[in-house]
Protein backbone atom coordinates (compact mmCIF):
# COMPACT_ATOMS: atom_id res chain seq x y z
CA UNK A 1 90.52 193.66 68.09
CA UNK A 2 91.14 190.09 67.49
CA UNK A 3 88.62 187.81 68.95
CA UNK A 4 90.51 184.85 70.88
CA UNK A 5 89.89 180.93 70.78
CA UNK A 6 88.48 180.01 73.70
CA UNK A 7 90.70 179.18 76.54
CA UNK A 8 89.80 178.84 80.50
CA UNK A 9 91.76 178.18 83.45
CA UNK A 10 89.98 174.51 84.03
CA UNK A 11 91.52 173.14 80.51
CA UNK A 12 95.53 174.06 81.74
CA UNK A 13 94.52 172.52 85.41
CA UNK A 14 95.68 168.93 84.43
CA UNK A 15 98.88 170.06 83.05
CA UNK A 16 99.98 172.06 86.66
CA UNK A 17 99.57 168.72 88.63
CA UNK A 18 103.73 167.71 89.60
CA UNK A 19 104.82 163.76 88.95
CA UNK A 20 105.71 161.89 91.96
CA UNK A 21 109.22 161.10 91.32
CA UNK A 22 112.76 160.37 93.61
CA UNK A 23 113.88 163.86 92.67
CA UNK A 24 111.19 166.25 93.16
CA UNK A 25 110.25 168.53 90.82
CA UNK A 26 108.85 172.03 91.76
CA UNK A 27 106.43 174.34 89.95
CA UNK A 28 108.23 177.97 88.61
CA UNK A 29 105.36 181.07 87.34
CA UNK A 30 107.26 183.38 85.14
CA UNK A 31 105.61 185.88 83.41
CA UNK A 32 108.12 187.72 80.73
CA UNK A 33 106.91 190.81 80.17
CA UNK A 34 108.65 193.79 78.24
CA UNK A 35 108.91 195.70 81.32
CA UNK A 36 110.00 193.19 84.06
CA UNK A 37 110.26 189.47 83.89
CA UNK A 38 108.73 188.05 87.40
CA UNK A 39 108.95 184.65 88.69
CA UNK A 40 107.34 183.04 92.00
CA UNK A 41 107.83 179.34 93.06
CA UNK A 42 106.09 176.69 94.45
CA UNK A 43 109.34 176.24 97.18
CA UNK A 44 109.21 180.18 98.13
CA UNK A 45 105.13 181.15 97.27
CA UNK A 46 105.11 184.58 98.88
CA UNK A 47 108.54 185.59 97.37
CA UNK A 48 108.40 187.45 93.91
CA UNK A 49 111.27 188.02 92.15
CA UNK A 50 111.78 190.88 89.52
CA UNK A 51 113.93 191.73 86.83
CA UNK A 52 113.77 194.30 84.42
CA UNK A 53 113.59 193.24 81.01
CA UNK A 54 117.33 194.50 79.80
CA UNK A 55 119.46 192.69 78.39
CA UNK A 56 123.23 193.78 77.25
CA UNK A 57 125.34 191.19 76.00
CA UNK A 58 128.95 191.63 76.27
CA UNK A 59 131.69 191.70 73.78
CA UNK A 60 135.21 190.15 73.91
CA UNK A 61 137.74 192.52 76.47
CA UNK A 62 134.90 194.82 77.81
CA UNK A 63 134.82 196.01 81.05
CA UNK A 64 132.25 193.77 83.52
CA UNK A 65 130.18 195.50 85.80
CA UNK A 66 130.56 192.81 88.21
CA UNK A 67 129.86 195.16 91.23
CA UNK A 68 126.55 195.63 89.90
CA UNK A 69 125.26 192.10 89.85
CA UNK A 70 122.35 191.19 92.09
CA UNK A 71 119.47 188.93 92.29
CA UNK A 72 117.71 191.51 90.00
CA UNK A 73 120.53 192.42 88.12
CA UNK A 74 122.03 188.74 86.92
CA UNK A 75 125.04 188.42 85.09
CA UNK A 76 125.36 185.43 83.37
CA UNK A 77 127.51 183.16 81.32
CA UNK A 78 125.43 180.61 78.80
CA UNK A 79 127.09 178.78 76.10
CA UNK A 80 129.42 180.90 74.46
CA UNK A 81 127.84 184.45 75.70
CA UNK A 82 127.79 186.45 78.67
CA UNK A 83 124.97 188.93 79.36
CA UNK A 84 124.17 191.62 82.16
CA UNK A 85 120.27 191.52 82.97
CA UNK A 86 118.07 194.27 84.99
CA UNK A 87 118.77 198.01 85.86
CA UNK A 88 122.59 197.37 85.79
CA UNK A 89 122.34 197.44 81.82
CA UNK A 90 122.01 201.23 82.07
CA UNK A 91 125.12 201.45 83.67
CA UNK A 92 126.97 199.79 80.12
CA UNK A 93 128.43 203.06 77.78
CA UNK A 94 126.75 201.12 74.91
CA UNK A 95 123.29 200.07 76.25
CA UNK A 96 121.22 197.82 76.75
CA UNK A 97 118.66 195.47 74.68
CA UNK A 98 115.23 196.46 75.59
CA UNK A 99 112.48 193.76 75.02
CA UNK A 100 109.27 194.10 73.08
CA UNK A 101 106.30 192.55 72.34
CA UNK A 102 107.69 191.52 68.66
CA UNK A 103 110.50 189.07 70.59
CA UNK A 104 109.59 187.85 74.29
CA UNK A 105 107.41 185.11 72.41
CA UNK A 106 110.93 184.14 70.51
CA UNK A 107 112.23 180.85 72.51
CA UNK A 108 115.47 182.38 72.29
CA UNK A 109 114.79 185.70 73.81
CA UNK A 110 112.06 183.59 76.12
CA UNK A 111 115.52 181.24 77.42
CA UNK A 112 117.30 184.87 77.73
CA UNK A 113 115.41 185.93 80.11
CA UNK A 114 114.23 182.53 81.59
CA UNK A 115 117.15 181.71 82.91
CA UNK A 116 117.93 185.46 84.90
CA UNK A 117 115.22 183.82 86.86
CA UNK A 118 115.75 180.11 86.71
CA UNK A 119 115.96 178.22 89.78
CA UNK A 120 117.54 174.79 90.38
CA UNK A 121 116.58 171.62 89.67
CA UNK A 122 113.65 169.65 88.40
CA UNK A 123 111.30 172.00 87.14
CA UNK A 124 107.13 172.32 85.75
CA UNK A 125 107.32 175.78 84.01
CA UNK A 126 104.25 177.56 83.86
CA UNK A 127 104.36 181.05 81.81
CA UNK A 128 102.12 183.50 80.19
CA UNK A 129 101.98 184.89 76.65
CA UNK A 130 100.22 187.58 74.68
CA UNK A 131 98.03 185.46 72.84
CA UNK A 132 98.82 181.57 72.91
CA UNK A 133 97.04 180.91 69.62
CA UNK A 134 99.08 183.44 67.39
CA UNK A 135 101.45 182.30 65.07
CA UNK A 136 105.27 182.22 64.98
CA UNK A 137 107.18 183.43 62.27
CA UNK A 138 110.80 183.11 60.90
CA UNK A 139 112.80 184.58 58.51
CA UNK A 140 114.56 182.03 55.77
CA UNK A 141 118.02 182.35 54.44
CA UNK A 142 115.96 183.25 50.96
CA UNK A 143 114.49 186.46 53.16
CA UNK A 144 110.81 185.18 52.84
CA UNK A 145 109.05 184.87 56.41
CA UNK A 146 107.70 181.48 57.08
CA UNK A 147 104.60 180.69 59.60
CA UNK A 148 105.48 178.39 62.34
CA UNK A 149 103.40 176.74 65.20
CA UNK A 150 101.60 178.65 67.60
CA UNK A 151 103.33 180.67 70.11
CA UNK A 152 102.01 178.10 72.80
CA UNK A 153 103.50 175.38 70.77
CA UNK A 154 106.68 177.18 70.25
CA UNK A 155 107.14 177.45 73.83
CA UNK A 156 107.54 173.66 74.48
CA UNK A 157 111.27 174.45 73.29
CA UNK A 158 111.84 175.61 76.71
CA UNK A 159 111.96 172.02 78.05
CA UNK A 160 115.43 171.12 78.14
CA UNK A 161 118.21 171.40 80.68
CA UNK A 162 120.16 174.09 81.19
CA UNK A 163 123.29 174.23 82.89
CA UNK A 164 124.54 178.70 82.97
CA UNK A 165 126.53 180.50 85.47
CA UNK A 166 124.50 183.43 87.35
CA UNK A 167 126.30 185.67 89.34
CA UNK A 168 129.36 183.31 89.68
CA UNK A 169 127.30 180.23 90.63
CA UNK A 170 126.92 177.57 88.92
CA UNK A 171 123.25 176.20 88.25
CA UNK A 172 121.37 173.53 86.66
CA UNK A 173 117.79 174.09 85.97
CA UNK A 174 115.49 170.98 84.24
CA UNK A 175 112.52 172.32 82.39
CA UNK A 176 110.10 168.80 82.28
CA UNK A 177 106.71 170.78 81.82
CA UNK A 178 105.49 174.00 80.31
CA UNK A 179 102.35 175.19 80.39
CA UNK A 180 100.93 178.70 79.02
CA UNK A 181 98.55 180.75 79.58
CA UNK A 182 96.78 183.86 78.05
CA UNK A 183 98.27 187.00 79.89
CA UNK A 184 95.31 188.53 81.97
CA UNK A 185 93.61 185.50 82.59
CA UNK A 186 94.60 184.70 85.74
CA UNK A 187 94.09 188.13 86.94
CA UNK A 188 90.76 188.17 85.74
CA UNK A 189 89.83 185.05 87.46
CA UNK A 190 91.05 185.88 90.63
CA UNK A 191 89.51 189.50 90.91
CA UNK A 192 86.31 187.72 90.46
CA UNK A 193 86.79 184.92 92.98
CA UNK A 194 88.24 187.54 95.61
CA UNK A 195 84.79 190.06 95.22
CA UNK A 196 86.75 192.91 93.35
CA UNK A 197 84.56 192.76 90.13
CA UNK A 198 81.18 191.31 89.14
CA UNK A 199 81.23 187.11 88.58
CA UNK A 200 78.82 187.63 85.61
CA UNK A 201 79.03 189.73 82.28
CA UNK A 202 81.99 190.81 80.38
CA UNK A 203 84.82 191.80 82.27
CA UNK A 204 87.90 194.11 80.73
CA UNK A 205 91.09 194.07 82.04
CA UNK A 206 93.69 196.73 80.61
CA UNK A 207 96.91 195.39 82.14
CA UNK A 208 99.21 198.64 81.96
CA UNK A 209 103.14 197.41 81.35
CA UNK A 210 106.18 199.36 80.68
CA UNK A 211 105.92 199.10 77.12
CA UNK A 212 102.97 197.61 75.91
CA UNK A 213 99.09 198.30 77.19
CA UNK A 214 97.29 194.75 76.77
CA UNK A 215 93.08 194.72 76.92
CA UNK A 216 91.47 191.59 78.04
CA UNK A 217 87.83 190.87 77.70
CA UNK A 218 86.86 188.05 79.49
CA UNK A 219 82.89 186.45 79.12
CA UNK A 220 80.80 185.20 82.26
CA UNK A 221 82.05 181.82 82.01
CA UNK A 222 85.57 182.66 82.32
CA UNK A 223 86.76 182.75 78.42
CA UNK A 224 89.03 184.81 76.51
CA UNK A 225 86.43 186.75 73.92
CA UNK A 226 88.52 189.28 73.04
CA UNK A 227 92.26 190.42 73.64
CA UNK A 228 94.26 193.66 71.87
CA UNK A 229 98.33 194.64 72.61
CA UNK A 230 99.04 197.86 72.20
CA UNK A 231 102.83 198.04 71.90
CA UNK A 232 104.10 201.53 73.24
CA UNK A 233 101.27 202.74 75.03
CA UNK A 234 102.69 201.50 78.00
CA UNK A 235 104.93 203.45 80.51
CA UNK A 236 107.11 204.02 77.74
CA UNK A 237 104.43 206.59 76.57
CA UNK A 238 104.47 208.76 79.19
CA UNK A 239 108.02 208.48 79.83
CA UNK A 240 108.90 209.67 76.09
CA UNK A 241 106.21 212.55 76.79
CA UNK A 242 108.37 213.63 79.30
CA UNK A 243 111.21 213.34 77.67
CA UNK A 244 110.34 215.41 74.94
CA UNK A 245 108.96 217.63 77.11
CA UNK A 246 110.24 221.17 76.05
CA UNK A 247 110.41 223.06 79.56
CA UNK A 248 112.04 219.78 81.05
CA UNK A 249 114.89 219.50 78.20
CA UNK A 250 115.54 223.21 79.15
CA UNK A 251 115.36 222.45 82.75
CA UNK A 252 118.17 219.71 82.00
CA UNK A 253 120.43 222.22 80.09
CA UNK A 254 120.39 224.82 83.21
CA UNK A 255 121.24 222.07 85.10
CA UNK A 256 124.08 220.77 82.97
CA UNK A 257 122.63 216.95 82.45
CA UNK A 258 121.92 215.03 79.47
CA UNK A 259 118.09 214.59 78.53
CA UNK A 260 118.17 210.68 80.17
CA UNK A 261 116.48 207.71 77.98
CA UNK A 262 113.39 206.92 78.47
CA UNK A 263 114.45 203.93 80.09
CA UNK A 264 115.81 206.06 82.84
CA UNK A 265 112.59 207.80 83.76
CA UNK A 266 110.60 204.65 83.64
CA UNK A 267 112.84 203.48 86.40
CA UNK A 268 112.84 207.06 87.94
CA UNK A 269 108.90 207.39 87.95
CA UNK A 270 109.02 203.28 89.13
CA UNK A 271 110.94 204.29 92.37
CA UNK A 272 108.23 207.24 92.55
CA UNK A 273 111.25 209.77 92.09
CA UNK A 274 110.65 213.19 89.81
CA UNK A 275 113.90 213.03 88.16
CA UNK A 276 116.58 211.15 87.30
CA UNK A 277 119.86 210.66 89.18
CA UNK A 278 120.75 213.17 91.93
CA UNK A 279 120.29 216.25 90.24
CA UNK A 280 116.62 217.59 91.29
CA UNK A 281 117.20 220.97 89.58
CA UNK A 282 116.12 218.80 86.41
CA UNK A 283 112.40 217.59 87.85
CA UNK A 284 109.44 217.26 86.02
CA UNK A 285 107.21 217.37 88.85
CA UNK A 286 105.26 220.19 87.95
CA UNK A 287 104.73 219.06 84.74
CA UNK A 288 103.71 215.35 85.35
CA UNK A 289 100.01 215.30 86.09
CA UNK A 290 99.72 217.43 82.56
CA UNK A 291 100.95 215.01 80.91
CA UNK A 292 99.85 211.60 82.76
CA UNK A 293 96.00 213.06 81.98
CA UNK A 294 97.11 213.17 78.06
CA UNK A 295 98.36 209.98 78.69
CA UNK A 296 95.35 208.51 80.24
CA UNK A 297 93.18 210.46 77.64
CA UNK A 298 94.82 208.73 75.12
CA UNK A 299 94.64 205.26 76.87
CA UNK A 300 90.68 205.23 77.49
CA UNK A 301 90.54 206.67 73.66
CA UNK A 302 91.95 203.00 72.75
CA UNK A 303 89.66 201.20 74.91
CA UNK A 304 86.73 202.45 73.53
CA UNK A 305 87.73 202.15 70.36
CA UNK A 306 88.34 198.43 70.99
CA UNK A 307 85.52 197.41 72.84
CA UNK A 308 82.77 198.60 70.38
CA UNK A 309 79.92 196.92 70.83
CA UNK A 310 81.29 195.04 74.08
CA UNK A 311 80.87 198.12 75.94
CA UNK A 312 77.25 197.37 76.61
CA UNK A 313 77.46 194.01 78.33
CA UNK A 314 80.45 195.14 80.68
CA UNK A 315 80.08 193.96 84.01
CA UNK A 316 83.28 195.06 85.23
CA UNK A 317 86.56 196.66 85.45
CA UNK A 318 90.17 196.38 86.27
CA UNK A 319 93.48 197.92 86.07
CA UNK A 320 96.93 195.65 86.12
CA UNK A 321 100.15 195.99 85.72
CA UNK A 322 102.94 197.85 86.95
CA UNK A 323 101.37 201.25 85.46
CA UNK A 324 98.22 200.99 86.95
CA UNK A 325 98.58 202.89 90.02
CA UNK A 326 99.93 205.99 88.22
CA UNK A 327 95.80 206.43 87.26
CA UNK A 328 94.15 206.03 90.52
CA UNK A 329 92.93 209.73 90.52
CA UNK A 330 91.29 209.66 87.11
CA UNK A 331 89.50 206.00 86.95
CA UNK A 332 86.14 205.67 88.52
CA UNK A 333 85.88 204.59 91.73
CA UNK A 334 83.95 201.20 90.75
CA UNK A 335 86.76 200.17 88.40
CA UNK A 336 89.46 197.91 90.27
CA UNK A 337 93.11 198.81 90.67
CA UNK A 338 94.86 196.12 93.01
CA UNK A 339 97.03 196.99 96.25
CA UNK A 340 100.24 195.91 94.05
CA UNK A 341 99.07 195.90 90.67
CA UNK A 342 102.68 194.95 89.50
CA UNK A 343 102.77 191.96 91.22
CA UNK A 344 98.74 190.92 90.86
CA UNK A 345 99.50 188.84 87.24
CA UNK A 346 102.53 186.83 88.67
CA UNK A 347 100.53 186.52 91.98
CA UNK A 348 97.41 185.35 90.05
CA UNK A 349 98.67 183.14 87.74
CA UNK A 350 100.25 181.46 91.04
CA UNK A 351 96.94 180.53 92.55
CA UNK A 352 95.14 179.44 89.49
């Protein structure tokens, strides 16, 4: 486990105060995760918007699937490309683009997915990342990799205008301000101030995403000590599990279906569905609890292994993400697990 500079919510609180200026300029939270991308605003505050984390871009004469766009599913025109964001991607023959943890920090993966969200006009952007203080990298035209800034510096290449088409409407978003934040952080911070865990000691927070499982470890004054991503011990895990699942893949041949993605089931087991489609003859219901417990076997195996010596000062936990509630029957009743644990980081990070 990596231990983190020090960063706390007080040093970012200068940079979230708005100019005064003829054209106003609101505040936008995004947080891009490889799962979902979610965005709240300081014009709607209660009003989270979600998009899966899918990209397909199309190619020159194929078929649109324009009666598929929504506010979660975006398509867009930027430059010279047009892309189809959210679920609708798994309606495209040839796929879609899933995002990991090795390219949402990538300013142009980070503008990809900005702008399925993007609202218009003047705009402070205020975003989270894995771990502000890693470094960049980039690959030269020689093929050697080349350090860059830090993934928080990086990220000031969001501020720009942007003028894309989403969903046939033309927008025209101005990115003045951006301001990041360690994922977690905010969470953290506000399941202290609301009661939910102890204000004192070490506090871990294992926010549970589609793809990637991220432990926090937060001190008693409120800083980063310690931070770990685990990329595919997300959702993903479980979802694969089942996939490869031997008495569901026959279950899916007596039924006549395809084995679906794992892609598919994460939206399948996100809608709180056993299967996938309309076909319930394929179902994995009897065999999900089997292999959620591996799954969360395998999960607490991790956190022990990270914590260490850690373990001893811990004050308190919490579960995040849009996972967590999958594991309320085999956590301990004094570890936290929010009401809407998908939507506690975005809602967080709004009321910092």
């Amino acid at each position: 486990m990596t231990t983190a500079k020090r960063m706390t919510a007080t040093s970012t609180a200068a940079s979230l105060s708005q100019p005064t200026t003829a054209t106003q300029t609101h505040t936008q939270y995004v947080d891009i995760g490889n799962y979902t991308v979610q965005s709240l605003t300081s014009i709607a505050p209660d009003d989270v918007l979600t998009v899966r984390s899918l990209v397909h871009t199309l190619t020159v004469g194929e078929p649109i699937q324009a009666s598929k766009r929504s506010s979660t599913s975006p398509l867009i025109v930027y430059g010279r490309n047009t892309y189809h964001a959210g679920e609708a991607t798994l309606s495209y023959s040839n796929g879609a683009e899933a995002t990991m943890k090795c390219d949402k920090t990538l300013l142009a993966k980070q503008v990809e997915l900005l702008l399925t969200v993007a609202i218009e006009g003047s705009v402070n952007l205020v975003i989270t990342v894995p771990d502000p203080y890693e470094s960049t990298q980039t690959l030269n035209p020689d093929g050697s990799v080349s350090l860059q800034s830090t993934v928080a510096a990086s990220a000031q290449g969001l501020v720009g205008d942007y003028s894309f088409i989403r969903n046939g409407v033309d927008i025209n978003t101005s990115v003045k301000n951006v301001t990041v934040i360690q994922e977690g952080l905010p969470a953290v911070l506000k399941a202290r101030r609301d009661g939910h865990v102890a204000n004192y000691g070490t506090t871990v927070c294992l926010d549970i995403g589609g793809k990637t499982c991220n432990l926090l470890v937060v001190d008693d004054i409120g800083d980063v000590v310690g931070y770990m991503s685990m990329l595919g011990q997300g959702g993903i895990k479980l979802a694969t599990a089942l996939q490869s699942n031997q008495l569901y893949r026959a279950r899916c041949k007596r039924a006549n279906v395809k084995v679906p993605g794992a892609e598919r089931i994460m939206s399948a087991i996100g809608a709180g569905r056993m299967y996938v489609g309309s076909n319930d003859a394929a179902t994995w219901a009897d065999i999900f609890n089997a292999e959620l417990g591996r799954w969360y076997t395998s999960l607490v195996g991790d956190v022990e292994a990270t914590l260490g010596d850690l373990d001893s000062d811990l004050t308190g936990m919490m579960l995040t993400g849009g996972n967590a509630n999958l594991l309320h029957d085999f956590v301990d009743s004094n570890v936290f697990i929010p009401k809407s644990p998908e939507q506690f980081n975005i809602t967080a990070l709004s009321q910092l």
